[in-house]
Protein backbone atom coordinates (compact mmCIF):
# COMPACT_ATOMS: atom_id res chain seq x y z
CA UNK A 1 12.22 -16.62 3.41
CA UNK A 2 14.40 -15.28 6.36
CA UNK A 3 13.70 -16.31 9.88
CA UNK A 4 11.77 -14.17 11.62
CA UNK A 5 14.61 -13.22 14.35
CA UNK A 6 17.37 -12.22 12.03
CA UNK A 7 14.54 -9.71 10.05
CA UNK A 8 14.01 -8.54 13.59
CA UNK A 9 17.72 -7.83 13.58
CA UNK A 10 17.64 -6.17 10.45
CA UNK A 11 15.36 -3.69 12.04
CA UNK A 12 17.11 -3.07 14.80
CA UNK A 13 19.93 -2.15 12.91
CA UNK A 14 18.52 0.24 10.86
CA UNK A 15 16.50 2.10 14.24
CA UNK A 16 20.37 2.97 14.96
CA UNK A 17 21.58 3.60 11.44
CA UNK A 18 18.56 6.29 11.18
CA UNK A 19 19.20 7.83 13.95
CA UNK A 20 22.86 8.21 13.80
CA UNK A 21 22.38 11.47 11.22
CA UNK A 22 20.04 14.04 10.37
CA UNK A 23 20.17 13.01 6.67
CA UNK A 24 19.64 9.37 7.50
CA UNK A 25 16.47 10.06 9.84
CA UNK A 26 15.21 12.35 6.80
CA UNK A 27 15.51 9.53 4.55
CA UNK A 28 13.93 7.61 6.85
CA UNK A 29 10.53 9.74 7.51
CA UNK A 30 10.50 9.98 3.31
CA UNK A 31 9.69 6.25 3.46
CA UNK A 32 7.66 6.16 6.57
CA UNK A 33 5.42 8.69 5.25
CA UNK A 34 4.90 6.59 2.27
CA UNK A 35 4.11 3.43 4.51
CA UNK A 36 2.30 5.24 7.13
CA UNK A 37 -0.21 2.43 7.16
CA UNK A 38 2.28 0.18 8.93
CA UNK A 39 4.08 -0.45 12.31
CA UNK A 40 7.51 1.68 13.38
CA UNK A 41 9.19 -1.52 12.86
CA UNK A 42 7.81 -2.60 9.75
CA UNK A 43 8.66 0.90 8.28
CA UNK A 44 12.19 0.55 9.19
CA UNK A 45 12.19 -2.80 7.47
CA UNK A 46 10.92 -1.38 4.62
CA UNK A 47 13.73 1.51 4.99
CA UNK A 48 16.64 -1.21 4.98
CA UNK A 49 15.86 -3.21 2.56
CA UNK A 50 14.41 -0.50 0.14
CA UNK A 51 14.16 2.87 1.04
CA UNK A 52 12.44 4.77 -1.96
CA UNK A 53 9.37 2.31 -1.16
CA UNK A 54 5.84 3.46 -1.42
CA UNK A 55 2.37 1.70 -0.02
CA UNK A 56 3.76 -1.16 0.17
CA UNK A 57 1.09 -4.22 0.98
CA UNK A 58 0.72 -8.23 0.50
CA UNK A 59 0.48 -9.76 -2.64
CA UNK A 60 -3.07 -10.72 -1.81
CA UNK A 61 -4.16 -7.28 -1.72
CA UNK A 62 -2.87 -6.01 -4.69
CA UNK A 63 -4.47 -8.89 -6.44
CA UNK A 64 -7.82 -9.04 -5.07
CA UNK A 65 -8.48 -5.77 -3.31
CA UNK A 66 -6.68 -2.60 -5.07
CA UNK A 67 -7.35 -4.01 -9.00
CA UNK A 68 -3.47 -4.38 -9.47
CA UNK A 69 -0.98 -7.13 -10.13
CA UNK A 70 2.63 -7.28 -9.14
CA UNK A 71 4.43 -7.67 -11.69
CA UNK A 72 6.73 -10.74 -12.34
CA UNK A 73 10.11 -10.41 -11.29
CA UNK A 74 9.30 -7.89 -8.59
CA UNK A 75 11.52 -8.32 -5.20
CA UNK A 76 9.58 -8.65 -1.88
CA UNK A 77 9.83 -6.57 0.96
CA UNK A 78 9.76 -8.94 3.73
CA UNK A 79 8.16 -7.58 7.55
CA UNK A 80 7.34 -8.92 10.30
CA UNK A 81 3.44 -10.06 11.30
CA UNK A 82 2.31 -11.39 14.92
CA UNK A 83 0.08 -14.56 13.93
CA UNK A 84 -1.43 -16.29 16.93
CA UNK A 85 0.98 -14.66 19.50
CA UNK A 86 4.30 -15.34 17.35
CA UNK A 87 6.32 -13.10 14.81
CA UNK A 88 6.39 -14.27 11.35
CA UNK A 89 7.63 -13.32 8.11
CA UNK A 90 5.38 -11.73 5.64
CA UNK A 91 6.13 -10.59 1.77
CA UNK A 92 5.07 -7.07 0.77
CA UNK A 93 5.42 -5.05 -2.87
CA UNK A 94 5.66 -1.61 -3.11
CA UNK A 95 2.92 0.19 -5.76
CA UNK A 96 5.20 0.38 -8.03
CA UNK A 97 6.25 -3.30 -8.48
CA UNK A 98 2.35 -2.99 -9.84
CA UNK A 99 0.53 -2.45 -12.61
CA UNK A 100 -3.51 -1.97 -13.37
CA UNK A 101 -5.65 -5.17 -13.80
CA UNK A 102 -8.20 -2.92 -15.96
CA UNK A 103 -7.69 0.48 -17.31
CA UNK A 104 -11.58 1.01 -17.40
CA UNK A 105 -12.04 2.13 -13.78
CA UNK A 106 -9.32 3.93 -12.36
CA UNK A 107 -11.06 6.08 -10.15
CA UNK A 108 -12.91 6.68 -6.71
CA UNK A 109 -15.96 5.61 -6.43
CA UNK A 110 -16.50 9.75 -5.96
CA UNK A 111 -15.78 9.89 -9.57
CA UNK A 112 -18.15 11.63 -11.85
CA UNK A 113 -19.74 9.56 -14.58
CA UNK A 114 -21.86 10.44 -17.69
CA UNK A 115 -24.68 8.88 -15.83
CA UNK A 116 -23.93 10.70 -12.60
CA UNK A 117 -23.70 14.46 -14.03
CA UNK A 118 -26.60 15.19 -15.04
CA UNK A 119 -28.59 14.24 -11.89
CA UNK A 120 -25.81 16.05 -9.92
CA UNK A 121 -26.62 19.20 -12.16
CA UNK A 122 -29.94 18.84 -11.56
CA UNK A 123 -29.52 18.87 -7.19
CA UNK A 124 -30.91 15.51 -6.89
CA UNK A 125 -28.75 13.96 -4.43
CA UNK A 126 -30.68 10.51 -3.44
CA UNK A 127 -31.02 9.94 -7.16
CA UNK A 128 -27.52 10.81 -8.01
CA UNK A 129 -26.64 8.61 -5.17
CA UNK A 130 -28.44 5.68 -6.57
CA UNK A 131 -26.99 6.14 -9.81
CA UNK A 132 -23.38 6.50 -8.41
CA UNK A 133 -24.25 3.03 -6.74
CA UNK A 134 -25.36 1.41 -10.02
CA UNK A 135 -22.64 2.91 -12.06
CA UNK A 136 -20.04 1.88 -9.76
CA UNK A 137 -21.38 -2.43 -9.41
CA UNK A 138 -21.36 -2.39 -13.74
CA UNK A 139 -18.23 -0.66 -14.04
């Protein structure tokens, strides 16, 4: 893993590469709106190293929180975090170094079920919120 400083170089770097040309700042708010989750500087990381880079997050979360996996082989992204006061180095992986855990539930949890459209074409809201509650723990 690179040491924090020279990753802090990197960014600096690229904050004048993407502003030296109207194509390269374009280029540069294509990935930024993709990772608009993240700090200036951690977008312009993400920029150097691999600009076509989408929602990029930790390993961690893809794993536990989003029902994804990264996929073996896939290259890290590496930013910058602030733990206890001081920068360090953090991996990240870009949605598409993913794939699904499960293809059963793929959808919000606003999703319309078998069990939930009936009651919603009936106008009972409380019970169709109950329902969507249900169907959403056993999926």
């Amino acid at each position: 893993m690179p040491k924090p400083q020279d990753i802090f170089q990197l960014a600096q770097q690229e904050a004048v590469r993407v502003t030296a040309s109207p194509q390269a700042w374009q280029s540069f708010l294509y990935t930024a709106a993709h990772n608009y989750h993240t700090t200036y500087l951690n977008q312009l990381l993400i920029h150097a190293q691999r600009p076509d880079a989408a929602a990029c997050a930790s390993m961690e979360y893809w794993n536990t929180k989003a029902n994804r996996l990264v996929m073996r082989g896939s290259r890290s992204i590496t930013v910058l975090q602030r733990r206890q006061g001081v920068a360090v180095t953090k991996p990240v992986f870009a949605i598409g170094d993913t794939t699904l855990l499960s293809q059963t539930r793929t959808g919000g949890p606003w999703e319309v079920t078998d069990t939930t459209r009936l009651l919603l074409l009936q106008g009972k809201p409380d019970d169709w919120l109950t329902a969507l509650a249900q169907d959403g723990v056993a999926s």
